[in-house]
N, C-alpha and C. Protein backbone atom coordinates (compact mmCIF):
# COMPACT_ATOMS: atom_id res chain seq x y z
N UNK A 1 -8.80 26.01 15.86
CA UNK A 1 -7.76 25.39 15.05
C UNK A 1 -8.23 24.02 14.57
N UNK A 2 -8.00 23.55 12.95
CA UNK A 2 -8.41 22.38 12.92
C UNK A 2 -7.34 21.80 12.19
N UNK A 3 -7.48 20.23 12.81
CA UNK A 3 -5.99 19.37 12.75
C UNK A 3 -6.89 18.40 11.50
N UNK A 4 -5.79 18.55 10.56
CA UNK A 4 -5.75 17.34 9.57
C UNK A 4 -6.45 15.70 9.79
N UNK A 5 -6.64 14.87 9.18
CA UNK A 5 -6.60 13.77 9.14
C UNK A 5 -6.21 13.13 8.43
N UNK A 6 -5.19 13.57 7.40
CA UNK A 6 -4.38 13.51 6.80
C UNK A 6 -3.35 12.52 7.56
N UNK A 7 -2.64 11.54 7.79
CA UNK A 7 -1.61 11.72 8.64
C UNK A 7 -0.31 11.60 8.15
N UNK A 8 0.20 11.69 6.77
CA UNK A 8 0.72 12.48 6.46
C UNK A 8 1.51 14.47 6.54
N UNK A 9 0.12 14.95 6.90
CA UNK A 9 0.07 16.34 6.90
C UNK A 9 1.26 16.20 8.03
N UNK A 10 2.25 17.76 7.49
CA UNK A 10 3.22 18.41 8.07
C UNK A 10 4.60 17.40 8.49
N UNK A 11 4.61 16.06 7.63
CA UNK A 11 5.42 15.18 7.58
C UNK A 11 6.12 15.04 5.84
N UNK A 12 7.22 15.24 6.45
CA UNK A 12 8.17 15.16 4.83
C UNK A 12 8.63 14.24 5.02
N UNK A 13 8.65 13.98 3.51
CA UNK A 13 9.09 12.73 2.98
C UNK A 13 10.64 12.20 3.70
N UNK A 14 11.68 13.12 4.26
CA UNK A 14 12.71 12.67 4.75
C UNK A 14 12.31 12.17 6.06
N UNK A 15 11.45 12.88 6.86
CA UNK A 15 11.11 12.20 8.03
C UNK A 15 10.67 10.71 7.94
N UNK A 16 9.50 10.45 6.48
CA UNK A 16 8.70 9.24 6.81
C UNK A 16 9.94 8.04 6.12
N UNK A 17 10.81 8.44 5.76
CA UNK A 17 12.11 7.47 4.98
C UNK A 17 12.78 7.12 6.32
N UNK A 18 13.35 8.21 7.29
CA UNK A 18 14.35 8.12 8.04
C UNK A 18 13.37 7.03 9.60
N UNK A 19 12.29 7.55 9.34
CA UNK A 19 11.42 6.70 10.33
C UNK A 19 11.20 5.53 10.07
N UNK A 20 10.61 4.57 8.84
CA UNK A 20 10.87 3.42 8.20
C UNK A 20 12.23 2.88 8.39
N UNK A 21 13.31 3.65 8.30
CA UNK A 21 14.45 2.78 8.23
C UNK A 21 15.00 2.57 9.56
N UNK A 22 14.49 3.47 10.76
CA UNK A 22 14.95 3.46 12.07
C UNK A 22 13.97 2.29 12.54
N UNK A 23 12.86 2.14 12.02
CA UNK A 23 12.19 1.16 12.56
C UNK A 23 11.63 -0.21 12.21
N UNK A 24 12.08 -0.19 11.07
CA UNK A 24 12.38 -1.39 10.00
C UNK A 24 13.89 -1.92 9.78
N UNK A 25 14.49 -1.31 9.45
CA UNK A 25 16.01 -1.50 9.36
C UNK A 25 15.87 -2.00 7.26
N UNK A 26 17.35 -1.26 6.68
CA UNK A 26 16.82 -1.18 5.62
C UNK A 26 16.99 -2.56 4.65
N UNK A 27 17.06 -4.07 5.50
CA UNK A 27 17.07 -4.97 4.95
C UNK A 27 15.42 -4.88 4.50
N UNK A 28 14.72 -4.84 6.06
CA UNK A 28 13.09 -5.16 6.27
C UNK A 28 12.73 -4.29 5.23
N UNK A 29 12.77 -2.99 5.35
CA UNK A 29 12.51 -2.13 4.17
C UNK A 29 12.28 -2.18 3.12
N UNK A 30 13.42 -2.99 2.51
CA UNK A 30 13.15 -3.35 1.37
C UNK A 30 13.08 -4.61 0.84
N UNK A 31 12.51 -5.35 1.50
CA UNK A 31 11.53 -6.49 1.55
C UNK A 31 9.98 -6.52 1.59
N UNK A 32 9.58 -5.18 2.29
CA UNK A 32 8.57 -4.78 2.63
C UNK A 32 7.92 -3.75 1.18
N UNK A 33 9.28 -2.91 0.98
CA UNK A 33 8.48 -2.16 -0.22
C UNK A 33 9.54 -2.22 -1.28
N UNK A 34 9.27 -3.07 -2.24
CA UNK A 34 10.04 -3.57 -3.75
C UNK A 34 9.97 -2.25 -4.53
N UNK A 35 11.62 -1.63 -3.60
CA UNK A 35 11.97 -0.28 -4.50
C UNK A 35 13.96 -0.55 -4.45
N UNK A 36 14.26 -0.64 -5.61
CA UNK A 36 15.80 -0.47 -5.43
C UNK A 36 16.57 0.22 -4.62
N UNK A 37 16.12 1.66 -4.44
CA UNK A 37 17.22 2.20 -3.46
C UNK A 37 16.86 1.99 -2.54
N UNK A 38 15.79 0.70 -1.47
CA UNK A 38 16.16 0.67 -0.32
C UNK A 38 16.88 -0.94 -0.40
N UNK A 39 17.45 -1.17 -1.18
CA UNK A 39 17.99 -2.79 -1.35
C UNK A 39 19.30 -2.92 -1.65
N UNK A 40 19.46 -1.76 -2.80
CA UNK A 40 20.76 -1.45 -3.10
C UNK A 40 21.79 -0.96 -2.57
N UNK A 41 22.79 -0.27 -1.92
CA UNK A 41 23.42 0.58 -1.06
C UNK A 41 22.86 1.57 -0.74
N UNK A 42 21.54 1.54 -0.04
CA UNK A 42 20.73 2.30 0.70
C UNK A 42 21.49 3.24 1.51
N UNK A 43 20.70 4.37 1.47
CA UNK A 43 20.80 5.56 2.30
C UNK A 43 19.57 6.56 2.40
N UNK A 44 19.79 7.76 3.43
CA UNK A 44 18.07 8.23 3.10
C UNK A 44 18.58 9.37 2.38
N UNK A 45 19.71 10.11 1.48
CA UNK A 45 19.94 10.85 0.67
C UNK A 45 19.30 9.85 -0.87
N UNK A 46 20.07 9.05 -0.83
CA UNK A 46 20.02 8.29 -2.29
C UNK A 46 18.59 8.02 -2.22
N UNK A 47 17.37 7.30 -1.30
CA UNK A 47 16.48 6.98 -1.62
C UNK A 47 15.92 8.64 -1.62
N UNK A 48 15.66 9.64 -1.08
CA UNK A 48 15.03 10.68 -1.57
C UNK A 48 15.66 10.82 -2.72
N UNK A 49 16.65 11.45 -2.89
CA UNK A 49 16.56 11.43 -4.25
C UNK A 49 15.69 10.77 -5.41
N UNK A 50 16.08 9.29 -5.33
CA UNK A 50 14.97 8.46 -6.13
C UNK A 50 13.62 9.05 -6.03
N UNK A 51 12.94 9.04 -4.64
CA UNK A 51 11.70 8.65 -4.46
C UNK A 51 10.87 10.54 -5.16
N UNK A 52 11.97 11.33 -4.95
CA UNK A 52 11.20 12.65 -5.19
C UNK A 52 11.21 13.14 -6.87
N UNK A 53 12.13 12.26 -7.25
CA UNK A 53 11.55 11.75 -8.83
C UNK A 53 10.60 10.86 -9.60
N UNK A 54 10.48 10.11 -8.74
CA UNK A 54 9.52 8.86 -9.31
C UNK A 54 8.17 8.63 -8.23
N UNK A 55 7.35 8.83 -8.81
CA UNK A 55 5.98 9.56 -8.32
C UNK A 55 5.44 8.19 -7.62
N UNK A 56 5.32 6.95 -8.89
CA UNK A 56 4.51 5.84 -8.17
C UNK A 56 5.31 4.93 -7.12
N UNK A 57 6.86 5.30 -6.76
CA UNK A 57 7.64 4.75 -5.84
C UNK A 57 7.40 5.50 -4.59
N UNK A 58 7.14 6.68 -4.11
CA UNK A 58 6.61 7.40 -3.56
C UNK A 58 5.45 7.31 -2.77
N UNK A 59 4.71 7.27 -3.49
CA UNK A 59 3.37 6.56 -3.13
C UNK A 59 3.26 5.28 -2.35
N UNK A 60 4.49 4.19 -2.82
CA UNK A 60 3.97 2.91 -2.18
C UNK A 60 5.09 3.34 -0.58
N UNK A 61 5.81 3.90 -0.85
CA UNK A 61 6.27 4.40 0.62
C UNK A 61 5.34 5.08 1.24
N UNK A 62 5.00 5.82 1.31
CA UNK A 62 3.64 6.85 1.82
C UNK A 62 2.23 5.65 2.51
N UNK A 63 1.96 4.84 1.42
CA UNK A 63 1.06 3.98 1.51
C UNK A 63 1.66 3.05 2.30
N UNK A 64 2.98 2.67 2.57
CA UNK A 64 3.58 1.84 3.61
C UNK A 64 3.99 1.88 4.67
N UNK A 65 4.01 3.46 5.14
CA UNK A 65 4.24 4.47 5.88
C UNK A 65 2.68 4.54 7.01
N UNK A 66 1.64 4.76 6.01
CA UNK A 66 0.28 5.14 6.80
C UNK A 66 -0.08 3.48 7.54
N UNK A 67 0.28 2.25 6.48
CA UNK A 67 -0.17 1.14 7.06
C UNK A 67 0.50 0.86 8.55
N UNK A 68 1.86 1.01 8.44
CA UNK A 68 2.94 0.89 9.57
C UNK A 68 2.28 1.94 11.08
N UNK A 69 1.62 3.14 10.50
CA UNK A 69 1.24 3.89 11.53
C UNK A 69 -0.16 2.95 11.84
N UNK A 70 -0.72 2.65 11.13
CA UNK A 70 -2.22 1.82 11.40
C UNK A 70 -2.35 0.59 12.65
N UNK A 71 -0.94 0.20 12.00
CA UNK A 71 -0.56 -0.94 12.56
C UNK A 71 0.45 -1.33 13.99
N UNK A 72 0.42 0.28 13.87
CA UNK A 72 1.20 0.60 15.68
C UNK A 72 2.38 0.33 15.26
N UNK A 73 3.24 -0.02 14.48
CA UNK A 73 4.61 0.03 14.07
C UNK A 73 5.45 0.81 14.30
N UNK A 74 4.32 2.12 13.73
CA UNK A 74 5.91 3.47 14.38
C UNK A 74 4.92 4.45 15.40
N UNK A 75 6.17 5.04 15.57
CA UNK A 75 5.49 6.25 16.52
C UNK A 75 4.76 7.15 15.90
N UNK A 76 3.95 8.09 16.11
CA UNK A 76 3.36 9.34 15.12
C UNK A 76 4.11 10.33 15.79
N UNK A 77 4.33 11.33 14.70
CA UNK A 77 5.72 12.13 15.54
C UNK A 77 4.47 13.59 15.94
C-alpha cells in the first residue's frame, strides 16, 4: 500500500475549514487568510460555498491549511 504525501490527500475541503476554525477561531481566521466569508458572518456552510466557487480563495486556504500542519498548529487527522 502506498500513502500519499500529499497531505491534503483524502481530506475535504469541509474538514480543512471546520479544522481552521476549531483551531483558529474565526476572528484569527480571518486575519490570517484575507477572504470575506471568514470575516463576515462566518460559517463553514457559507465559507464552502464561497470557497468551492472561487478557485484562488481556495488555494490560499489549502496553502494555509498545509502551513498550520507544518507548523504543528493542528492535528493531522
Amino acid at each position: 500500500m502506498q500513502t500519499s504525501k500529499d497531505p491534503l490527500h483524502g481530506i475535504t475541503l469541509e474538514m480543512i475549514v471546520t479544522q481552521l476554525a476549531e483551531s483558529y477561531g474565526w476572528a484569527e481566521l480571518g486575519y490570517q487568510v484575507r477572504i470575506n466569508c471568514f470575516i463576515s458572518n462566518p460559517s463553514v456552510q457559507s465559507s464552502l460555498k464561497f470557497l468551492r466557487k472561487t478557485p484562488w480563495a481556495r488555494t490560499k486556504v489549502e496553502e494555509f491549511y498545509k502551513f498550520s500542519l507544518r507548523e504543528g498548529k493542528l492535528k493531522q487527522h
